[in-house]
Protein backbone atom coordinates (compact mmCIF):
# COMPACT_ATOMS: atom_id res chain seq x y z
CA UNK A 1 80.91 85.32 56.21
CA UNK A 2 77.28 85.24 56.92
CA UNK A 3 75.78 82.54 58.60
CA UNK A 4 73.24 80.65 56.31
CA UNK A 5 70.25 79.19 58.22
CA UNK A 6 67.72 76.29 57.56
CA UNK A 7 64.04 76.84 57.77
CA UNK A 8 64.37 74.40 60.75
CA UNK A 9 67.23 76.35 62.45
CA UNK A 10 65.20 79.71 62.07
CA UNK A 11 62.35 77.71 64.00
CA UNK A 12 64.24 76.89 66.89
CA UNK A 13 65.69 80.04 67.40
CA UNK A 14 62.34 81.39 67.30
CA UNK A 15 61.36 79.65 70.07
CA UNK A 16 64.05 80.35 72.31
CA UNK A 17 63.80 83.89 71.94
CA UNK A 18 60.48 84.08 72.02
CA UNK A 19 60.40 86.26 68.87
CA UNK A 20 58.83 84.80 65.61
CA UNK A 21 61.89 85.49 63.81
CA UNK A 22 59.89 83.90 60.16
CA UNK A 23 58.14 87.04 59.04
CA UNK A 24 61.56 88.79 59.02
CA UNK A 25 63.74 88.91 55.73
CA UNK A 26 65.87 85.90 56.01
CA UNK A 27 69.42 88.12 55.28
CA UNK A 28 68.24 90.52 58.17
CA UNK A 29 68.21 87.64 60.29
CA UNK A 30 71.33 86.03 59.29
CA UNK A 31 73.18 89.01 60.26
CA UNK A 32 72.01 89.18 63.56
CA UNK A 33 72.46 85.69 64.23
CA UNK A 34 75.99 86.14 62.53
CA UNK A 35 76.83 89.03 65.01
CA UNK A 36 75.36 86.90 68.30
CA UNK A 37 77.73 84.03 67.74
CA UNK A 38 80.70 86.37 67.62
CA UNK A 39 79.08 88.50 70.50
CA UNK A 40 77.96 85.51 72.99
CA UNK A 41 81.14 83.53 71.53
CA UNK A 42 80.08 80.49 70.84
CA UNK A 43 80.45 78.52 67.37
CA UNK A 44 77.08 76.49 66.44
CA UNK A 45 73.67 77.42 66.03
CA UNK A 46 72.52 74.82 68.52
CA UNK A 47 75.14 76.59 71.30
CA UNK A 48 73.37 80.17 70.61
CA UNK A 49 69.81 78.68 70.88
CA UNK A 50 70.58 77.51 73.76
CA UNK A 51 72.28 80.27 75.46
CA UNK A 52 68.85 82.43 74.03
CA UNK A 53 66.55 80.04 75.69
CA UNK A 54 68.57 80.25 79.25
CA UNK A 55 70.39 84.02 79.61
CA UNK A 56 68.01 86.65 79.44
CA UNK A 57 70.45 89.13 78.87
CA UNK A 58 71.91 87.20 76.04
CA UNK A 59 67.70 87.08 74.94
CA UNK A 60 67.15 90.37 75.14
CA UNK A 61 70.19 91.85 73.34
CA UNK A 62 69.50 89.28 70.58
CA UNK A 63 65.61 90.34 70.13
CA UNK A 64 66.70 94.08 70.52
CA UNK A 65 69.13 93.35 67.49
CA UNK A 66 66.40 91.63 65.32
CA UNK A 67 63.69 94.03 65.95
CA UNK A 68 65.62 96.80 65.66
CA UNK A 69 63.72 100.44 67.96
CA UNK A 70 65.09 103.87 66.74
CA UNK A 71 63.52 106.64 67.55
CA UNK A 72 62.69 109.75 69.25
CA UNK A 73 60.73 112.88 69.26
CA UNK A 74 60.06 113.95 65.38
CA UNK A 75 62.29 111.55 64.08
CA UNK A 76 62.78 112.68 60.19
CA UNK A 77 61.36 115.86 61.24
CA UNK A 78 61.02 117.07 57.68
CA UNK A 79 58.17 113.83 57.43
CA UNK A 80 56.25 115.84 60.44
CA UNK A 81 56.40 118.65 58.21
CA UNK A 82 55.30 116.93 55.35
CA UNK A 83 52.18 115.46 57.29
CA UNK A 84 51.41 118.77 58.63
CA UNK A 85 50.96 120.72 55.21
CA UNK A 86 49.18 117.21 54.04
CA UNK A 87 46.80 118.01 56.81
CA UNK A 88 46.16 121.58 56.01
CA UNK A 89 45.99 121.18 52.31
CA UNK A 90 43.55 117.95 52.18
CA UNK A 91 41.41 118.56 56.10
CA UNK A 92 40.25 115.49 57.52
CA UNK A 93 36.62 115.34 58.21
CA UNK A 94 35.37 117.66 61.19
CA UNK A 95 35.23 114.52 63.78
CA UNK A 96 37.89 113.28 66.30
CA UNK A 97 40.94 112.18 64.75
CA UNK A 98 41.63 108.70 64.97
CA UNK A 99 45.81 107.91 64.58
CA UNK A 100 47.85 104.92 64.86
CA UNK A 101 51.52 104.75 65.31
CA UNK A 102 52.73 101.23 64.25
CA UNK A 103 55.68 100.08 65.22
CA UNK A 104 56.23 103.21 68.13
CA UNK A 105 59.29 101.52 69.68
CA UNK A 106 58.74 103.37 73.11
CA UNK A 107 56.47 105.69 72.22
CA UNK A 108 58.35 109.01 71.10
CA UNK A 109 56.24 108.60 67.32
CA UNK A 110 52.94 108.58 68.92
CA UNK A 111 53.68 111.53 70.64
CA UNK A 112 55.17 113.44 67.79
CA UNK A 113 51.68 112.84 65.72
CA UNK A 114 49.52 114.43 68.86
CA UNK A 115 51.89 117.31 68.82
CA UNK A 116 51.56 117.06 64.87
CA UNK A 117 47.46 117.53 65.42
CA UNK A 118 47.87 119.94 68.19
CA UNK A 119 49.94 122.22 65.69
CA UNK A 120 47.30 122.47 63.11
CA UNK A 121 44.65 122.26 65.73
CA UNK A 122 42.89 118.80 65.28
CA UNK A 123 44.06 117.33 68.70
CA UNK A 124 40.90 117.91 70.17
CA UNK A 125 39.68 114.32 71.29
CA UNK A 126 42.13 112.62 69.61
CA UNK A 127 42.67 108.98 70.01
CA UNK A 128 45.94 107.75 69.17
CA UNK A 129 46.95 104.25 69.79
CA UNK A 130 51.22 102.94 69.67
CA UNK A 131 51.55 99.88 68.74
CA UNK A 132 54.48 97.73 68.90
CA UNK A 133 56.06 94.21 68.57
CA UNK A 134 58.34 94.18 71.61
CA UNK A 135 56.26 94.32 74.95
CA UNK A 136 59.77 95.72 76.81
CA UNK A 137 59.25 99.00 74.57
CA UNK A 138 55.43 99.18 75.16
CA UNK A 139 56.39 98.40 79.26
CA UNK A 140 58.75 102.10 78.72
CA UNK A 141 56.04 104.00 76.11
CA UNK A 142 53.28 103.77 79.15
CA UNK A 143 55.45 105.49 81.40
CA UNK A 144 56.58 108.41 78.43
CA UNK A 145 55.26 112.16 79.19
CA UNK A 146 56.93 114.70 77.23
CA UNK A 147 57.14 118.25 78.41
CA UNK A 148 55.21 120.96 75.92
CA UNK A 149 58.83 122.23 75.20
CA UNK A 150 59.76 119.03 73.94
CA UNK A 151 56.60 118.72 71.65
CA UNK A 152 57.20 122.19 69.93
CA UNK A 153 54.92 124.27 72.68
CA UNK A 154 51.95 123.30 71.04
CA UNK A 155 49.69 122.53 74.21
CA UNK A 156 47.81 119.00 74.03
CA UNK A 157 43.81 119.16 74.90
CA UNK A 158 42.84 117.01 78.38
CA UNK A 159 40.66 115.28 75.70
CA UNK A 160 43.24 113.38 73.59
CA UNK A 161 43.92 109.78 74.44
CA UNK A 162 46.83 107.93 73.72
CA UNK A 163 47.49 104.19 74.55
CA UNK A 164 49.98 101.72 73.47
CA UNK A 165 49.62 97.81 73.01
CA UNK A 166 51.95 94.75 72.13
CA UNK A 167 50.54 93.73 68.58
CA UNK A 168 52.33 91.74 66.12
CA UNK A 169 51.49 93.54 62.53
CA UNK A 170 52.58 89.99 60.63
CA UNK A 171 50.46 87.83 62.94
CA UNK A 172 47.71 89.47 64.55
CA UNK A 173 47.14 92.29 61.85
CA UNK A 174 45.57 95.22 61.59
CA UNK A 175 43.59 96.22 64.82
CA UNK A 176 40.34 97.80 64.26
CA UNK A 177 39.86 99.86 60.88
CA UNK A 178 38.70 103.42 60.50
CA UNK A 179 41.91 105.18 60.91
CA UNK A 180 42.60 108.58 59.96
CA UNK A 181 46.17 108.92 60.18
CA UNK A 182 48.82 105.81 59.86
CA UNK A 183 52.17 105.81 60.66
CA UNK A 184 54.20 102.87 59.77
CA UNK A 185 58.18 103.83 59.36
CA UNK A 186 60.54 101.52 58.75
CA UNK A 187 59.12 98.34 59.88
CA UNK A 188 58.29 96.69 56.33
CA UNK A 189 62.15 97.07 55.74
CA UNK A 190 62.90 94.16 57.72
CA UNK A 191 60.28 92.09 56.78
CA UNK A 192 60.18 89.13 54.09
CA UNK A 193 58.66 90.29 50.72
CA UNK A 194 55.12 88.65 51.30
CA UNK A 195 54.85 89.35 54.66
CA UNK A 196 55.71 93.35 53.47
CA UNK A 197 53.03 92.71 50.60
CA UNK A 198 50.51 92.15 53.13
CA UNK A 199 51.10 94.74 55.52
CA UNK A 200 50.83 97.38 53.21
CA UNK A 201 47.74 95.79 51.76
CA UNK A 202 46.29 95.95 55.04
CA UNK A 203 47.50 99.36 56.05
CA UNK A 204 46.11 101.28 52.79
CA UNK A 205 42.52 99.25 53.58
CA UNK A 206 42.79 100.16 57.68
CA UNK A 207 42.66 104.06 56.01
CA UNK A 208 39.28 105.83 55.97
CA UNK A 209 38.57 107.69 52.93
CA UNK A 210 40.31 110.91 52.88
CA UNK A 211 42.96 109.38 55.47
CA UNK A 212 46.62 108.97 55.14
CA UNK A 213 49.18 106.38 55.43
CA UNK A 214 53.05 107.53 55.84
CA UNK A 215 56.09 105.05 55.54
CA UNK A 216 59.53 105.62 55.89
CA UNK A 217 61.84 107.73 54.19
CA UNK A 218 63.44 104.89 51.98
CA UNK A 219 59.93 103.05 51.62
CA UNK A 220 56.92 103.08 48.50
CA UNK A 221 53.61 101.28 47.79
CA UNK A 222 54.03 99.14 44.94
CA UNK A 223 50.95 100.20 42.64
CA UNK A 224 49.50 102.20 45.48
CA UNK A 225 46.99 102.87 42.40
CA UNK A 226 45.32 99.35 42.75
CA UNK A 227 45.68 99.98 46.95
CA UNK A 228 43.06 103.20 46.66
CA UNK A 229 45.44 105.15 47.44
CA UNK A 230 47.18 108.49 45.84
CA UNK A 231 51.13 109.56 46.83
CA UNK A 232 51.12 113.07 47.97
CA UNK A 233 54.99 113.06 49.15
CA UNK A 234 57.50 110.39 48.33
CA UNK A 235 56.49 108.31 51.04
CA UNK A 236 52.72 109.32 52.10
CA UNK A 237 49.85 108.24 50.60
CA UNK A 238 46.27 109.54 50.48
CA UNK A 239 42.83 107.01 50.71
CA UNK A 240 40.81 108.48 47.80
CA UNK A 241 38.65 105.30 47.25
């Protein structure tokens, strides 16, 4: 049976896993505290909290299980594909592409858009930030360098940029508008229904016009209408005001 937490129980095991574990949807997190009892074996919440604030291993499992990374080159590939005829069929504007991966995990999506932009041949002085909550995956997407094979062949210009930062979407926001290109895949999933209400708010408005903003597989803007947005696929969406 699933562990049922109080507001005040959620708070402390926030803090001693240094992971704000509020903006998440409260039955995601009562699994995961459900299945770290049984793993770490102990029967109270105050016994886990403790063992979170004092093993690291026992810390980093449990974060790893709450903010759950999958990924890899072209994850969903039939998304890149998706995103690629989206490209062709509505251009951006003839000026450096400006992409953000949100939510990279360690790194594999922001590579997969470059090679994306390099196929249709707008990687030319791209800049294309990762972004993600965990700093342990941004610590592995720095060190990430796919070979061409791995990227499709498509060869990636000297002048595209990518870089990758800790940012926590709930807390910190959006950073800097003006994107072209926004990929945020199944991250909303786990979060609480405001919290998701406001990220996708912000996301459509981070989108310059023309732009486009791609979710997950299983994911949709409610009213993306009243976000100034259009669907072109099931799960991207187009700024047209």
């Amino acid at each position: 049976m699933t562990t049922v937490l109080s507001d005040g129980a959620v708070r402390a095991l926030s803090g001693a896993c240094a992971l704000d574990l509020t903006m998440f949807r409260r039955s995601h997190v009562e699994g995961r505290v459900h299945r770290a009892l049984a793993l770490e074996q102990v029967d109270a919440i105050d016994e886990l909290r403790a063992r979170l604030a004092s093993d690291d291993r026992s810390r980093d499992a449990f974060r790893r299980s709450v903010a759950i990374s999958v990924t890899r080159l072209f994850r969903d590939p039939e998304q890149f594909e998706v995103l690629a005829r989206a490209l062709r069929t509505h251009p951006l504007p003839p000026r450096p592409v400006r992409a953000w991966s949100a939510g990279c995990a360690t790194g594999e999506e922001a590579w997969s858009i470059a090679a994306t932009l390099a196929k249709i041949g707008r990687a030319d002085g791209a800049r294309i930030l990762g972004s993600d909550l965990m700093p342990e995956n941004v610590r592995i997407a720095r060190t990430l360098a796919p070979a061409a094979d791995q990227l499709g062949g498509a060869p990636l210009p000297d002048s595209l940029r990518m870089r990758f930062e800790v940012r926590d979407l709930v807390n910190q926001g959006v950073p800097g508008g003006g994107w072209d290109l926004v990929l945020c895949r199944n991250v909303a999933i786990y979060l609480a229904a405001d919290q998701r209400r406001e990220l996708h708010l912000a996301l459509a408005g981070s989108i310059r016009l023309g732009g486009f903003l791609m979710l997950g597989r299983s994911e949709r803007l409610h009213e993306p209408t009243a976000l100034g947005v259009e669907r072109v696929a099931p799960h991207l969406y187009r700024r047209v005001r």
